[in-house]
C-alpha atoms as a PDB file:
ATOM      1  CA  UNK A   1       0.000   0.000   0.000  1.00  0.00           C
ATOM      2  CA  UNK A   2       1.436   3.672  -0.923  1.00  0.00           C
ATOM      3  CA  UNK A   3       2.445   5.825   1.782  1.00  0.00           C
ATOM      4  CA  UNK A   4       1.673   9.330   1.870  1.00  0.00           C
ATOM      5  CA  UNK A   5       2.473  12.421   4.161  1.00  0.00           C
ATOM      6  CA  UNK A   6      -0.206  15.011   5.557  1.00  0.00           C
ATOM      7  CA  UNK A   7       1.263  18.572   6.864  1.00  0.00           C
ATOM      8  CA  UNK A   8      -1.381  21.610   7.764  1.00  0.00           C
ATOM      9  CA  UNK A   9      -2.034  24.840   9.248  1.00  0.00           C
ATOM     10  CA  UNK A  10      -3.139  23.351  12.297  1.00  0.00           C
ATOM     11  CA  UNK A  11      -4.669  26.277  14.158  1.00  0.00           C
ATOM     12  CA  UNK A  12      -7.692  26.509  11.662  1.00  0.00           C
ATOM     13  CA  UNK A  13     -10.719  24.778  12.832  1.00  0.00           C
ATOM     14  CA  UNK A  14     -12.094  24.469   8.562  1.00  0.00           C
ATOM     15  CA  UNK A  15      -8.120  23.036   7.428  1.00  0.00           C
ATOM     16  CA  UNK A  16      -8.474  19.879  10.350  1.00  0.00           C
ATOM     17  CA  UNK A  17     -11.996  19.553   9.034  1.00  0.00           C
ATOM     18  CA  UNK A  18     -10.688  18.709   5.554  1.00  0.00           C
ATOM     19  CA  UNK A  19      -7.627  17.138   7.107  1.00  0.00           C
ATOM     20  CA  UNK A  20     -10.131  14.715   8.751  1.00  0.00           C
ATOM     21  CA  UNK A  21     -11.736  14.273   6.097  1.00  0.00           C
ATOM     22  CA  UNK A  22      -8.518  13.445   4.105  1.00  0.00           C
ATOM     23  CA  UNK A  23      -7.816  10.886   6.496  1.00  0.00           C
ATOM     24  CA  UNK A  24     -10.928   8.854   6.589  1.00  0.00           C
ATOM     25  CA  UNK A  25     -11.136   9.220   2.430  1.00  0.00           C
ATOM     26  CA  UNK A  26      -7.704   7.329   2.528  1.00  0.00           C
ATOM     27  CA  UNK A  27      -8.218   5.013   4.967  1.00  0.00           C
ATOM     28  CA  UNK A  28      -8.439   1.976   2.365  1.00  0.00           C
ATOM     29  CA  UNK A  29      -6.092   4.058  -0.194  1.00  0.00           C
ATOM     30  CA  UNK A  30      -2.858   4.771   1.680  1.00  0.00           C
ATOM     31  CA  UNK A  31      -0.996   4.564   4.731  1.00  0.00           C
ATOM     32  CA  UNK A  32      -1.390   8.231   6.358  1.00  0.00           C
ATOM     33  CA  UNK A  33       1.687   9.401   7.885  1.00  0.00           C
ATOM     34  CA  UNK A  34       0.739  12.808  10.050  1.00  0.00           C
ATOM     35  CA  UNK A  35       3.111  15.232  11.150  1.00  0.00           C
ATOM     36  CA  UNK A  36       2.923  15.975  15.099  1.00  0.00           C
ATOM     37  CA  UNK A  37       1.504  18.891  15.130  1.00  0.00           C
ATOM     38  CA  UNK A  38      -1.604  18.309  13.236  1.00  0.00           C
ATOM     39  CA  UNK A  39      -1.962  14.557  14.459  1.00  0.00           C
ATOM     40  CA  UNK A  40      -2.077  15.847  17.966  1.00  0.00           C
ATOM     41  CA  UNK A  41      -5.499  18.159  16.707  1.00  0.00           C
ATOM     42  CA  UNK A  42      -7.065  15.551  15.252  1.00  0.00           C
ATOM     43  CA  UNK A  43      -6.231  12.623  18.017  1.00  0.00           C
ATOM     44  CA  UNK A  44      -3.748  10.341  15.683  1.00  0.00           C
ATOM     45  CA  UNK A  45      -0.414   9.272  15.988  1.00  0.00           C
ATOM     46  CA  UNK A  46       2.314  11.160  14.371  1.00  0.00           C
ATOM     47  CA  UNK A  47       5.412  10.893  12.218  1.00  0.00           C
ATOM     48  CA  UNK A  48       7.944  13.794  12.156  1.00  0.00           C
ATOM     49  CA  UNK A  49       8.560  15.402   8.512  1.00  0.00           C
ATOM     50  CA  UNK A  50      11.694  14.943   8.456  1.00  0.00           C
ATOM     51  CA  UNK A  51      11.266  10.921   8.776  1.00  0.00           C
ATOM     52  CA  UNK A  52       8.469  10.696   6.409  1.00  0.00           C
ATOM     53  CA  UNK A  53      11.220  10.203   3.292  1.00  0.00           C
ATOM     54  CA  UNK A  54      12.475   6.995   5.626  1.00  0.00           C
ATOM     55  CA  UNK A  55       9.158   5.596   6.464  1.00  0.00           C
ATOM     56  CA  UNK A  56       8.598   5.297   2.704  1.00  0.00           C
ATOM     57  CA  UNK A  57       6.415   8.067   1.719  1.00  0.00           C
ATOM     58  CA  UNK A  58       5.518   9.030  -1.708  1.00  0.00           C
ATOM     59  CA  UNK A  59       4.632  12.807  -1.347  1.00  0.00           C
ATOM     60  CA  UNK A  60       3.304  15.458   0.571  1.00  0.00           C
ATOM     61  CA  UNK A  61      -0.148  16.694   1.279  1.00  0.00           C
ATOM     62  CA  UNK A  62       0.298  19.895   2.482  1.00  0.00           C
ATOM     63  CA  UNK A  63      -3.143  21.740   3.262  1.00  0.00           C
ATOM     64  CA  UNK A  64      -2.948  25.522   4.218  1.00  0.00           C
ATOM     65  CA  UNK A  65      -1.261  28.029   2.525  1.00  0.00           C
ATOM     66  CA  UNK A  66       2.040  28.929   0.794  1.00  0.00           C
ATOM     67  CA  UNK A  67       3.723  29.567   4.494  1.00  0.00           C
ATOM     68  CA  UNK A  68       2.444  25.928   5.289  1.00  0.00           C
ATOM     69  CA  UNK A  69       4.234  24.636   1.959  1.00  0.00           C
ATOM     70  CA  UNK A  70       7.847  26.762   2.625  1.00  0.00           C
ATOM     71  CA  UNK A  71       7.570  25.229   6.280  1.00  0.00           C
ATOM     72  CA  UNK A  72       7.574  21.420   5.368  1.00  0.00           C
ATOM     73  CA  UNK A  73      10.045  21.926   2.587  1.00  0.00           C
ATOM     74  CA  UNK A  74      12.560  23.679   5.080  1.00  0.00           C
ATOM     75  CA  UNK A  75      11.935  20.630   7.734  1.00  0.00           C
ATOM     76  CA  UNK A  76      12.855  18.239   5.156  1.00  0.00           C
ATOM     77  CA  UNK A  77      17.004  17.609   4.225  1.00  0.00           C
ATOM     78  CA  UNK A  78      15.783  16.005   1.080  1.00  0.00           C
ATOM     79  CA  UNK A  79      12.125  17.397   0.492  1.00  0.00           C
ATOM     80  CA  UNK A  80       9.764  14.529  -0.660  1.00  0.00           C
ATOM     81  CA  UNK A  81       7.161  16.527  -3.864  1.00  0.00           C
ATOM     82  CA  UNK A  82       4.184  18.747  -2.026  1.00  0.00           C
ATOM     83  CA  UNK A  83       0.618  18.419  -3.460  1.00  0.00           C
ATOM     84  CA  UNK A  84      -0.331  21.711  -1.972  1.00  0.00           C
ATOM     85  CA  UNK A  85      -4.296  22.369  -0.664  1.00  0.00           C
ATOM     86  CA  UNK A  86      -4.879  25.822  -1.019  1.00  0.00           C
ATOM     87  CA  UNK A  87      -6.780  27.082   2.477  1.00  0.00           C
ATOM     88  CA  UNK A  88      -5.336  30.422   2.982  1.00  0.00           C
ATOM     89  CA  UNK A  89      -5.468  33.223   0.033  1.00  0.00           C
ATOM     90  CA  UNK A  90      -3.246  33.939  -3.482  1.00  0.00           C
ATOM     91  CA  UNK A  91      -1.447  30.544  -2.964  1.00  0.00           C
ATOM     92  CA  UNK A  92       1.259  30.684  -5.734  1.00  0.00           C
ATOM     93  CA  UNK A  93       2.461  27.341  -4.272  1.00  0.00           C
ATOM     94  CA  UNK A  94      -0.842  25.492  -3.462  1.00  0.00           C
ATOM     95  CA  UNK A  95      -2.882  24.848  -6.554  1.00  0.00           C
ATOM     96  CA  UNK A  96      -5.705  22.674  -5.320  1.00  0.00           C
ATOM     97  CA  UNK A  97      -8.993  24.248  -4.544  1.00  0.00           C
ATOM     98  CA  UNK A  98     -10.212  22.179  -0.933  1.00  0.00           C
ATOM     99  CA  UNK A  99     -13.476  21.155  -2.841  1.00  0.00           C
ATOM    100  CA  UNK A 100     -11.261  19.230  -4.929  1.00  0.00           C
ATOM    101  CA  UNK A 101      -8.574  17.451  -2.717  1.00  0.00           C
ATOM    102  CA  UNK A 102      -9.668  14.563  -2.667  1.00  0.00           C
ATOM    103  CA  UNK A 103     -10.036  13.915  -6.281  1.00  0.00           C
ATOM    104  CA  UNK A 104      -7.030  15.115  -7.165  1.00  0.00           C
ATOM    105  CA  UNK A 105      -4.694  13.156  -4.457  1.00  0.00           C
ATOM    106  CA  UNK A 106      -6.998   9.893  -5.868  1.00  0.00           C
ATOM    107  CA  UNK A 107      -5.317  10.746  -9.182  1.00  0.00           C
ATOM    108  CA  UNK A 108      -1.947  11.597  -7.660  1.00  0.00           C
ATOM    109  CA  UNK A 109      -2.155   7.934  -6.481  1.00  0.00           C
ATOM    110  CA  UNK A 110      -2.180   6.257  -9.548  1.00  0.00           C
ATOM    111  CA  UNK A 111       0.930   8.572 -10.671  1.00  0.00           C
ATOM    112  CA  UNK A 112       2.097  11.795 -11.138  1.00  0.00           C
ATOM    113  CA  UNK A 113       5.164  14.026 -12.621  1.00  0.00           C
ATOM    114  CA  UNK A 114       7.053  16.122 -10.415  1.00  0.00           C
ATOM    115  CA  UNK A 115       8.666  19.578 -11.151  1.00  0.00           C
ATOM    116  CA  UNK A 116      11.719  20.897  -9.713  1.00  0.00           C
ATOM    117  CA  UNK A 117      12.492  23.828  -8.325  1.00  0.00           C
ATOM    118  CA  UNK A 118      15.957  25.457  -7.277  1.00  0.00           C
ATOM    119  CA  UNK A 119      16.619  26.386  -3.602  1.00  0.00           C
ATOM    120  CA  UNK A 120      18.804  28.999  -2.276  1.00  0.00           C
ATOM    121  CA  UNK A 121      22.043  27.674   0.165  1.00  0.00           C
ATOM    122  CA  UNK A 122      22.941  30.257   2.647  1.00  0.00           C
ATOM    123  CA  UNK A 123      25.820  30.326   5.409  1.00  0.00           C
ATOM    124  CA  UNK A 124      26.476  33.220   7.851  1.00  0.00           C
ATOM    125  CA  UNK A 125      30.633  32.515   8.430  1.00  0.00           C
ATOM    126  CA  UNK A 126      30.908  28.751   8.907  1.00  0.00           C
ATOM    127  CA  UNK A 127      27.457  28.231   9.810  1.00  0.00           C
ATOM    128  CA  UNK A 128      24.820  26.480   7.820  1.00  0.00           C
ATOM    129  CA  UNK A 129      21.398  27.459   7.564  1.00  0.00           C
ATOM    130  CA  UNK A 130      18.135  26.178   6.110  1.00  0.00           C
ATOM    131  CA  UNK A 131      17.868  26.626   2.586  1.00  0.00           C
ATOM    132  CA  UNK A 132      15.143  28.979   0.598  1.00  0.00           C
ATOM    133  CA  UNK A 133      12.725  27.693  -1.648  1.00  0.00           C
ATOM    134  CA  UNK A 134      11.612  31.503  -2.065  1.00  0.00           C
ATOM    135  CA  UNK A 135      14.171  34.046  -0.652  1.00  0.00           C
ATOM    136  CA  UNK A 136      16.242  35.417   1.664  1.00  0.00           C
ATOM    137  CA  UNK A 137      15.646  38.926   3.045  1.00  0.00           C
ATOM    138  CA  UNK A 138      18.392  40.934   4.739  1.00  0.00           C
ATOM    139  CA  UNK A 139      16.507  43.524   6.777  1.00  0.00           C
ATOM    140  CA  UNK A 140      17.659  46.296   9.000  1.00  0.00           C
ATOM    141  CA  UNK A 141      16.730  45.610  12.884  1.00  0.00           C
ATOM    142  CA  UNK A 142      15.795  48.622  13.451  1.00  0.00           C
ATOM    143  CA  UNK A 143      12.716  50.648  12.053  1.00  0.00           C
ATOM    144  CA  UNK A 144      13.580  54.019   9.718  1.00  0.00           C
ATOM    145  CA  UNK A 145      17.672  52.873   9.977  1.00  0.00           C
ATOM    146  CA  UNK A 146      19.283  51.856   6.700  1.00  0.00           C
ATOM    147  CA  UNK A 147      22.020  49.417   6.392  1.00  0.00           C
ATOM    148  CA  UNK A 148      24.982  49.834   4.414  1.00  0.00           C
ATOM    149  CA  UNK A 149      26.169  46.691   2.125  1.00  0.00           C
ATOM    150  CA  UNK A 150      28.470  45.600   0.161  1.00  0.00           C
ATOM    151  CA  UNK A 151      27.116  42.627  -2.839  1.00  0.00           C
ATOM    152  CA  UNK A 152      29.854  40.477  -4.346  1.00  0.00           C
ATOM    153  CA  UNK A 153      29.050  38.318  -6.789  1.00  0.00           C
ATOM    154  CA  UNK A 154      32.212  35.539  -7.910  1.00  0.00           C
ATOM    155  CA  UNK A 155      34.590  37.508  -5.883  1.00  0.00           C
ATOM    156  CA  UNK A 156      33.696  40.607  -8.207  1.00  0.00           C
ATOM    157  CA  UNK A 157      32.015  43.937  -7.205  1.00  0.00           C
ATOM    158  CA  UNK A 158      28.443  44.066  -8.070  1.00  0.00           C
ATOM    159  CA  UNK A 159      26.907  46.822  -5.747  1.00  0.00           C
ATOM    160  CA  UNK A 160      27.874  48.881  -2.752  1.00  0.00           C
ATOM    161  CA  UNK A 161      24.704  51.362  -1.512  1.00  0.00           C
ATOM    162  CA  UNK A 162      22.773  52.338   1.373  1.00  0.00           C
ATOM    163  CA  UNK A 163      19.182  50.775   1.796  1.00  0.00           C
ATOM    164  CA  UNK A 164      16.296  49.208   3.935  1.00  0.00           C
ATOM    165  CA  UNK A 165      17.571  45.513   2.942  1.00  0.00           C
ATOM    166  CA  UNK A 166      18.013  43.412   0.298  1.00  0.00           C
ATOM    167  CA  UNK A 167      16.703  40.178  -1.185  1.00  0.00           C
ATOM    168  CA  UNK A 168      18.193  37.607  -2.670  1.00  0.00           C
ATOM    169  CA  UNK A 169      15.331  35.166  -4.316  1.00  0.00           C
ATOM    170  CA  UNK A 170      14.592  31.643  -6.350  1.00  0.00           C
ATOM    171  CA  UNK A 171      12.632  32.266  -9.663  1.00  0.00           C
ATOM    172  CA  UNK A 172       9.889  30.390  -7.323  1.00  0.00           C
ATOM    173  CA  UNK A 173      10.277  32.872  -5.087  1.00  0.00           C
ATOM    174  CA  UNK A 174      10.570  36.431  -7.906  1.00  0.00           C
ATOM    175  CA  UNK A 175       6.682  36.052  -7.378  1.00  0.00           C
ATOM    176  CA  UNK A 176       6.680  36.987  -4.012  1.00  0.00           C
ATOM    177  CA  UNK A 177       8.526  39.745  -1.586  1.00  0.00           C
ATOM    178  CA  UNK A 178      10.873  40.042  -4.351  1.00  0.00           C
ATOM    179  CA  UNK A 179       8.418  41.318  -6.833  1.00  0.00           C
ATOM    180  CA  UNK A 180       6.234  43.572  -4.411  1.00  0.00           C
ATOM    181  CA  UNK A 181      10.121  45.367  -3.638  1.00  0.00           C
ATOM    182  CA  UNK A 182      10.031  45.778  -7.775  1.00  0.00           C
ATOM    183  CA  UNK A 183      12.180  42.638  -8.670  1.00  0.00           C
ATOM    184  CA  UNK A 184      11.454  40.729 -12.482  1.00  0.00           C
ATOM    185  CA  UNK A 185       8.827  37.939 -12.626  1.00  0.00           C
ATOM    186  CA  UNK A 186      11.627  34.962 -13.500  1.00  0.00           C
ATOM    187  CA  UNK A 187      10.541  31.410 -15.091  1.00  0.00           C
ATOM    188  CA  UNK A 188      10.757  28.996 -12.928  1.00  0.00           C
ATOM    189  CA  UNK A 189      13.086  27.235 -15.717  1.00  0.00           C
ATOM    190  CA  UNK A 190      15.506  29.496 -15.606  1.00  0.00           C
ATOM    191  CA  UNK A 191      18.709  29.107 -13.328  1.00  0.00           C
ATOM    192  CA  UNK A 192      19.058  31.922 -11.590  1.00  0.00           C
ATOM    193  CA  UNK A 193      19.201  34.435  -8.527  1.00  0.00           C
ATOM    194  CA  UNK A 194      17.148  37.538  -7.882  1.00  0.00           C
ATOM    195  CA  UNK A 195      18.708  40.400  -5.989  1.00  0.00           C
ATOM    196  CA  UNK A 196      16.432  43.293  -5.700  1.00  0.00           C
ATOM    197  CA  UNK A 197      17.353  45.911  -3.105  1.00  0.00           C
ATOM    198  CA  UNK A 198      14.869  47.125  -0.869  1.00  0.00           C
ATOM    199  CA  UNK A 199      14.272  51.045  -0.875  1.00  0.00           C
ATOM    200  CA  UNK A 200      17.984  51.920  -1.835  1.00  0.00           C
ATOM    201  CA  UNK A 201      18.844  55.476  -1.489  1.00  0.00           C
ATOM    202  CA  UNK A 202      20.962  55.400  -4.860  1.00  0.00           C
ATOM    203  CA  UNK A 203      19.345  56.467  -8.170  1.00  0.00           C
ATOM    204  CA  UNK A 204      21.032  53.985 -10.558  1.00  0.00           C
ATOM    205  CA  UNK A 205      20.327  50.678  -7.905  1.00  0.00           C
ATOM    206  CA  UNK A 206      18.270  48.453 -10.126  1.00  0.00           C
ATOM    207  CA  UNK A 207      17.617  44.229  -9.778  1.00  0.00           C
ATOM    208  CA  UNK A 208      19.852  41.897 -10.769  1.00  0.00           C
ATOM    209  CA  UNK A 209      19.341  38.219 -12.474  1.00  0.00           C
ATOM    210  CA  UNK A 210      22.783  36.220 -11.598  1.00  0.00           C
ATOM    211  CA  UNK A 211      24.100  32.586 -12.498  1.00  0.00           C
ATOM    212  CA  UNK A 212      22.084  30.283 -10.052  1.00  0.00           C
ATOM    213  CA  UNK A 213      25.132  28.986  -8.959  1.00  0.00           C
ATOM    214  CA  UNK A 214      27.398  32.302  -8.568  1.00  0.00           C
ATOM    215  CA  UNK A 215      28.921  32.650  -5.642  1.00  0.00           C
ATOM    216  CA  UNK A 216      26.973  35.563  -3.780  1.00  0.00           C
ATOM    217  CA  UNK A 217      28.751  37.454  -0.596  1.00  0.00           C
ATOM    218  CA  UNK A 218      27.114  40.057   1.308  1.00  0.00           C
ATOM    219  CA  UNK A 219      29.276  42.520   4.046  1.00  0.00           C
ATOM    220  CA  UNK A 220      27.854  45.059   6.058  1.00  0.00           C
ATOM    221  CA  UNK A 221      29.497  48.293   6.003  1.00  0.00           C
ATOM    222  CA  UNK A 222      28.290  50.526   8.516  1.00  0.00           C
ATOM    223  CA  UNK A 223      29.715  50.004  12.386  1.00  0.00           C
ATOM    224  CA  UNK A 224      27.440  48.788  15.042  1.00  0.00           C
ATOM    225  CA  UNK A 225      24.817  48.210  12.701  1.00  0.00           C
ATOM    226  CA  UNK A 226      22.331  44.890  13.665  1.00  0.00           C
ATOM    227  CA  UNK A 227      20.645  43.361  10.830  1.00  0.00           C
ATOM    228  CA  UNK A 228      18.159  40.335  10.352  1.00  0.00           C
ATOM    229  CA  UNK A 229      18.233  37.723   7.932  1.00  0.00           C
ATOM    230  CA  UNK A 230      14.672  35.727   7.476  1.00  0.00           C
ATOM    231  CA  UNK A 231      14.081  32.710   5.239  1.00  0.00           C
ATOM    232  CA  UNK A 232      10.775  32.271   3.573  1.00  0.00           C
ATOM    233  CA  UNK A 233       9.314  33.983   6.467  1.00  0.00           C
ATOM    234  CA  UNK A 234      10.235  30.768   8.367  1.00  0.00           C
ATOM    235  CA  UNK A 235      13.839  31.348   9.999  1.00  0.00           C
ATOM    236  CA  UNK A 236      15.081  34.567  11.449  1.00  0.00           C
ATOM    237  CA  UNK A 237      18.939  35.277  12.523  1.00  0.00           C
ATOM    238  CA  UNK A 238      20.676  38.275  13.757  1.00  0.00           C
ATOM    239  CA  UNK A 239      23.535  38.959  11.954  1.00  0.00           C
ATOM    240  CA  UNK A 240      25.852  41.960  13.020  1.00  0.00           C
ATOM    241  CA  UNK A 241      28.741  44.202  10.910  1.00  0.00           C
ATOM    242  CA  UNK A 242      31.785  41.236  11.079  1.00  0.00           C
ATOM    243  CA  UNK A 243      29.456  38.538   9.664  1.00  0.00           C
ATOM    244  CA  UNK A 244      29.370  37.222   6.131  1.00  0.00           C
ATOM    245  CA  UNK A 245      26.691  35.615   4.095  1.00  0.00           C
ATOM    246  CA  UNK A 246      27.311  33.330   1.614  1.00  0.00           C
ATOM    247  CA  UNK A 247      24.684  32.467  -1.003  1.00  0.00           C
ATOM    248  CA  UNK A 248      24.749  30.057  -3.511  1.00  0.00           C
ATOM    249  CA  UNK A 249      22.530  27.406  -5.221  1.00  0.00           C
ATOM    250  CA  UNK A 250      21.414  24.384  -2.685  1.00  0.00           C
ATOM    251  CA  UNK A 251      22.231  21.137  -3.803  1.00  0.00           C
ATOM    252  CA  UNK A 252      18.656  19.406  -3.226  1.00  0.00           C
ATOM    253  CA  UNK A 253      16.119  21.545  -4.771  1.00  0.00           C
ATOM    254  CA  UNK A 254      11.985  21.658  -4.010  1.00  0.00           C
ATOM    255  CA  UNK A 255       9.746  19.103  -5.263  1.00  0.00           C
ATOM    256  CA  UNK A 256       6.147  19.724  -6.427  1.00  0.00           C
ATOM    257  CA  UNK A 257       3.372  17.283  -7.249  1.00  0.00           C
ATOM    258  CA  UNK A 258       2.333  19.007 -10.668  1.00  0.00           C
ATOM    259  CA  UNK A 259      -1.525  19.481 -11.145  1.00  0.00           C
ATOM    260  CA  UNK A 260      -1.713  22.466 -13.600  1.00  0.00           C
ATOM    261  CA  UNK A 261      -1.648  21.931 -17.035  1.00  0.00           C
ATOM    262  CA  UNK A 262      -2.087  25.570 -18.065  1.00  0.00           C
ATOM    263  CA  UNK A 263       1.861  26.503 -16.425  1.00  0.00           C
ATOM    264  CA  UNK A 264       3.421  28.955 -15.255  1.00  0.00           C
ATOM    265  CA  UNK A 265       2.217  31.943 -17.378  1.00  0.00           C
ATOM    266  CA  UNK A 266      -1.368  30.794 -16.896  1.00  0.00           C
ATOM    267  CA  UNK A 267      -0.745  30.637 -13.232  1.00  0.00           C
ATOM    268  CA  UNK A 268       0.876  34.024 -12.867  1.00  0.00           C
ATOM    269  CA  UNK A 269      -2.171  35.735 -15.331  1.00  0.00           C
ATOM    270  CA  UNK A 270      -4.403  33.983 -13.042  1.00  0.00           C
ATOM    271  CA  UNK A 271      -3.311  34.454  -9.481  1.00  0.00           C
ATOM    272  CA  UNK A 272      -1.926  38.419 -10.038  1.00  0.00           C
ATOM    273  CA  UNK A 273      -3.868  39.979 -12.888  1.00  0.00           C
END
């Protein structure tokens, strides 16, 4: 019997309804493997994500919203494809209407292709942190105070300026934050890096499209400065004026159950016109 994972927005009382509802559809289907959080809401026992791979499942349900999606895909070293349940609003990464779930996992059942999406490795000095599936933000930590930067990209100068942040994003992810801040829209087939600085206080500071796999280093410039670095909304580190970041393309990338047949440019017509 195939064995498939279930991951939600547990603090919704309509997403455990349709995770319940899920459950009991696939009773006779599947073996149901829960992460904790939700299997605690709805009285089951559950597996962690990051196990799911080793107990042998096939893919992801992932019911919520986009946040829900980036979460599972950051708790997993090797993410397993995400059929994503859209319960929360745009959802550029969750495609299935809730009315429709369980038809559409039925047919995911029998088979389904899976599309590939590049992820984002970041270090601060010789630390490791989660990969992005979307972006990483460099933000000033405090309110109306810019931060000063320096971008290298391949050991070679790209940008030095004064700004609110910058982000650094996935072609997955030139859909979100990076595109509100005035970034490109980027197909998701093309291998490359977004940088797209936020508010800089230079005339001629425009977004960049770079190699996927350039080597990308970031140094702040101004003393006594604090910064924060979030990923996908998900992870947030201080990081201070002696740091470095290093960015470059992650070796495991996202996986996605594909359900669309219209693609990317339908999607984007669809979800932002």
């Amino acid at each position: 019997m195939k064995k498939i994972g279930i991951i939600s927005r547990c603090d919704k009382d309509d997403v455990l309804a349709l995770v319940k509802n899920i459950v009991h559809h696939l009773k006779s289907k599947a073996v149901v493997l829960i992460d904790p959080r939700t299997a605690e809401q709805i009285h089951e026992k559950g597996t962690p994500l990051a196990e799911m791979r080793k107990a042998g499942a096939e893919f992801i349900v992932s019911i919520g919203g986009d946040g829900t999606v980036l979460r599972g895909i950051q708790k997993m070293d090797d993410p397993l494809p995400v059929l994503g349940i859209n319960m929360g609003t745009i959802g550029f990464l969750v495609d299935v209407a809730p009315e429709d779930a369980l038809e559409v996992i039925d047919k995911v059942l029998s088979g389904f292709e899976v599309e590939e999406r590049s992820r984002i490795s970041i270090r601060v000095n010789d630390e490791k942190l989660p990969p992005a599936t979307n972006e990483v933000v460099i933000l000033t930590a405090s309110p109306a105070k810019m931060l000063a930067y320096r971008i290298f990209v391949d050991n070679s100068p790209l940008e030095e300026l004064r700004a609110d942040g910058v982000v650094f994003a996935t072609p997955t992810g030139s859909t979100a934050y990076a595109m509100s801040a005035g970034g490109p829209i980027v197909d998701p087939r093309v291998d490359g890096t977004v940088i797209v600085p936020l508010a800089p206080f230079k005339l001629s500071s425009r977004p960049w499209v770079v190699p996927a796999k350039s080597g990308i280093r970031v140094e702040l410039t101004l003393p006594k400065k604090e910064a924060v670095l979030v990923i996908d909304g998900q992870y947030t580190r201080k990081i201070k004026e002696d740091d470095t970041i290093l960015i470059t393309k992650a070796d495991k990338p996202a996986r996605f159950v594909k359900t669309r047949e219209g693609g990317f440019y339908e999607k984007v017509r669809s979800k932002l016109a």
